[in-house]
C-alpha atoms as a PDB file:
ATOM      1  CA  UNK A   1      16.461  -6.665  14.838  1.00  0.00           C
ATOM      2  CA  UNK A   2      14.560  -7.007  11.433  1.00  0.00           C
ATOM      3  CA  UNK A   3      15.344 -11.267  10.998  1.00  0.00           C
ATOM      4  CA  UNK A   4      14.582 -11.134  15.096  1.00  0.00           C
ATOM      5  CA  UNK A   5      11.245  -9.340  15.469  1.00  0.00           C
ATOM      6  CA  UNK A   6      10.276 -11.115  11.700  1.00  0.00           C
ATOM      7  CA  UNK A   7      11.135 -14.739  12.834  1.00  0.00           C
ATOM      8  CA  UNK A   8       9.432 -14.580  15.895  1.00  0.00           C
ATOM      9  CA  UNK A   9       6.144 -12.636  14.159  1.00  0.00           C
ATOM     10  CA  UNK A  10       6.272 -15.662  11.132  1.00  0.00           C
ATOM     11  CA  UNK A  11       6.430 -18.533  13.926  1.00  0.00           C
ATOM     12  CA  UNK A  12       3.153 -16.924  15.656  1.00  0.00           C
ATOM     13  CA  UNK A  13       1.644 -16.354  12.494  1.00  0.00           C
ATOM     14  CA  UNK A  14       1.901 -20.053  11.794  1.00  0.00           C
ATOM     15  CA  UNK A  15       1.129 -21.039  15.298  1.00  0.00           C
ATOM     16  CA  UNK A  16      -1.784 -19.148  15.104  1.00  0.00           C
ATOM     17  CA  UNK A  17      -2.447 -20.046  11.106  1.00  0.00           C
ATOM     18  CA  UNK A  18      -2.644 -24.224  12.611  1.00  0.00           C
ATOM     19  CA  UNK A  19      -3.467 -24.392  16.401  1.00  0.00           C
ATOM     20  CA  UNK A  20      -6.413 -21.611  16.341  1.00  0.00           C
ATOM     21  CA  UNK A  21      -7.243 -21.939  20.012  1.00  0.00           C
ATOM     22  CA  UNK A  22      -4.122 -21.295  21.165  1.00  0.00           C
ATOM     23  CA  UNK A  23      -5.250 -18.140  23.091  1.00  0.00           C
ATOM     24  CA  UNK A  24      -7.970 -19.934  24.596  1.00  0.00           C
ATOM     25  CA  UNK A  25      -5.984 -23.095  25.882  1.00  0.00           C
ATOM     26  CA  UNK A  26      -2.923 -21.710  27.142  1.00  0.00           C
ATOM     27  CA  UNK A  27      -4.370 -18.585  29.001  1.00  0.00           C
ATOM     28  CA  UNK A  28      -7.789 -19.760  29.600  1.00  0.00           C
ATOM     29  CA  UNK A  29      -9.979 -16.727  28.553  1.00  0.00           C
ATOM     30  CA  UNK A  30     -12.012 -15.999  25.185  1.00  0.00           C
ATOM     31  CA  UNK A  31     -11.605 -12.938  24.808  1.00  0.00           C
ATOM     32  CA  UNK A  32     -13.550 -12.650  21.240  1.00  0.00           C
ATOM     33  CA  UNK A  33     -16.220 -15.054  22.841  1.00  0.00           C
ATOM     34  CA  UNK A  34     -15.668 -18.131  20.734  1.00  0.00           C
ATOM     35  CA  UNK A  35     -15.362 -16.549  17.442  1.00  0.00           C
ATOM     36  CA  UNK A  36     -12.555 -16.766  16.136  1.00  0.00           C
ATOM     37  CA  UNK A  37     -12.158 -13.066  15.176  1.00  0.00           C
ATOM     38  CA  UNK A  38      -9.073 -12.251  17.542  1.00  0.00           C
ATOM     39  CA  UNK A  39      -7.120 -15.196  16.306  1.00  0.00           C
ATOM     40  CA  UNK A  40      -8.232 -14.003  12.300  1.00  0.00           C
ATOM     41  CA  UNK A  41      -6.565 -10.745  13.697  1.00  0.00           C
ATOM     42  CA  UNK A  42      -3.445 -11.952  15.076  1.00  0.00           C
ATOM     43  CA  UNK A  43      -2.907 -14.078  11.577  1.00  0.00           C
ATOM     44  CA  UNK A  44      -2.803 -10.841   9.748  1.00  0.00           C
ATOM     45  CA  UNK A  45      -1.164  -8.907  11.801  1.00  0.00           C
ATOM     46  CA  UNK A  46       1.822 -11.340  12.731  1.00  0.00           C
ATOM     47  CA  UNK A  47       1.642 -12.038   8.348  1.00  0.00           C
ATOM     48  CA  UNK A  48       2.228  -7.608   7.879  1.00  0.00           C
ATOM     49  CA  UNK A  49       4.677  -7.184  10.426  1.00  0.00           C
ATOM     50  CA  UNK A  50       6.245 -10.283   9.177  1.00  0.00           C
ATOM     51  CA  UNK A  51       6.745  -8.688   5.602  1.00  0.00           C
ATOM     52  CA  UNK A  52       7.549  -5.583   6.553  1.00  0.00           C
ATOM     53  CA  UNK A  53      10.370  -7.033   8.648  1.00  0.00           C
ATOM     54  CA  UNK A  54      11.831  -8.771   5.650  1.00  0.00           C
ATOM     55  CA  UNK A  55      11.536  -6.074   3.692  1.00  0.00           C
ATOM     56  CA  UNK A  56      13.121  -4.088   6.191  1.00  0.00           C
ATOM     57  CA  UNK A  57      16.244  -6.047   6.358  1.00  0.00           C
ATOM     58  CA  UNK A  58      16.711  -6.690   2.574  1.00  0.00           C
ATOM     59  CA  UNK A  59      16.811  -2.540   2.414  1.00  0.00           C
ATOM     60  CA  UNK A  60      19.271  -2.677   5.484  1.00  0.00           C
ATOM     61  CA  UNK A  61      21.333  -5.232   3.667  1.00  0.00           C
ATOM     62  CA  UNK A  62      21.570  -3.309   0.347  1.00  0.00           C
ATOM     63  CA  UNK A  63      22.420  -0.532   2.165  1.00  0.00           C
ATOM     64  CA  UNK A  64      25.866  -1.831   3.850  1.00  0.00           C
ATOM     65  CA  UNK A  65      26.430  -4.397   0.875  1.00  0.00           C
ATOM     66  CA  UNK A  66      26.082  -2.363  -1.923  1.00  0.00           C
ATOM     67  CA  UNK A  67      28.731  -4.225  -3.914  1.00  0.00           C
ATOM     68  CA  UNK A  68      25.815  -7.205  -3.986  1.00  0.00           C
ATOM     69  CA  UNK A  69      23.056  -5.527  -4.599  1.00  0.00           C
ATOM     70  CA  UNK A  70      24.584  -4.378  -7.590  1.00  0.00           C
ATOM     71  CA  UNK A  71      25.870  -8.050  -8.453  1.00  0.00           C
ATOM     72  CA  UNK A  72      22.227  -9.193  -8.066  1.00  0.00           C
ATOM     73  CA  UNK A  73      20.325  -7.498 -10.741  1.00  0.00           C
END
């Protein structure tokens, strides 16, 4: 669920980071009025949730591979 929800967050971060007017375009409102602030928002959200995803499924993997996480260090 972690490499899901984080994959799909990244790709809209970086969407988001390149094509600002995304929002604007595809559903034809502006629903910060032009500014830009919405879209500032959605980069760092989407850029959080993306880390804490990944860091989310590194603990998940230590957890049921201990054996590797062991190996690692």
């Amino acid at each position: 669920m972690e490499i899901a929800l984080g994959t799909l967050s990244g790709l809209l971060f970086l969407v988001t980071l390149i094509w600002h007017d995304w929002i604007e375009l595809i559903f034809g409102v502006e629903p910060d009025a032009g500014s830009g602030a919405l879209e500032w928002l959605i980069v760092a959200v989407t850029a959080l949730v993306t880390v804490l995803c990944a860091l989310g499924a590194r603990m998940e993997w230590r957890r049921t591979h201990p054996a590797a996480a062991h190996a690692s260090q």
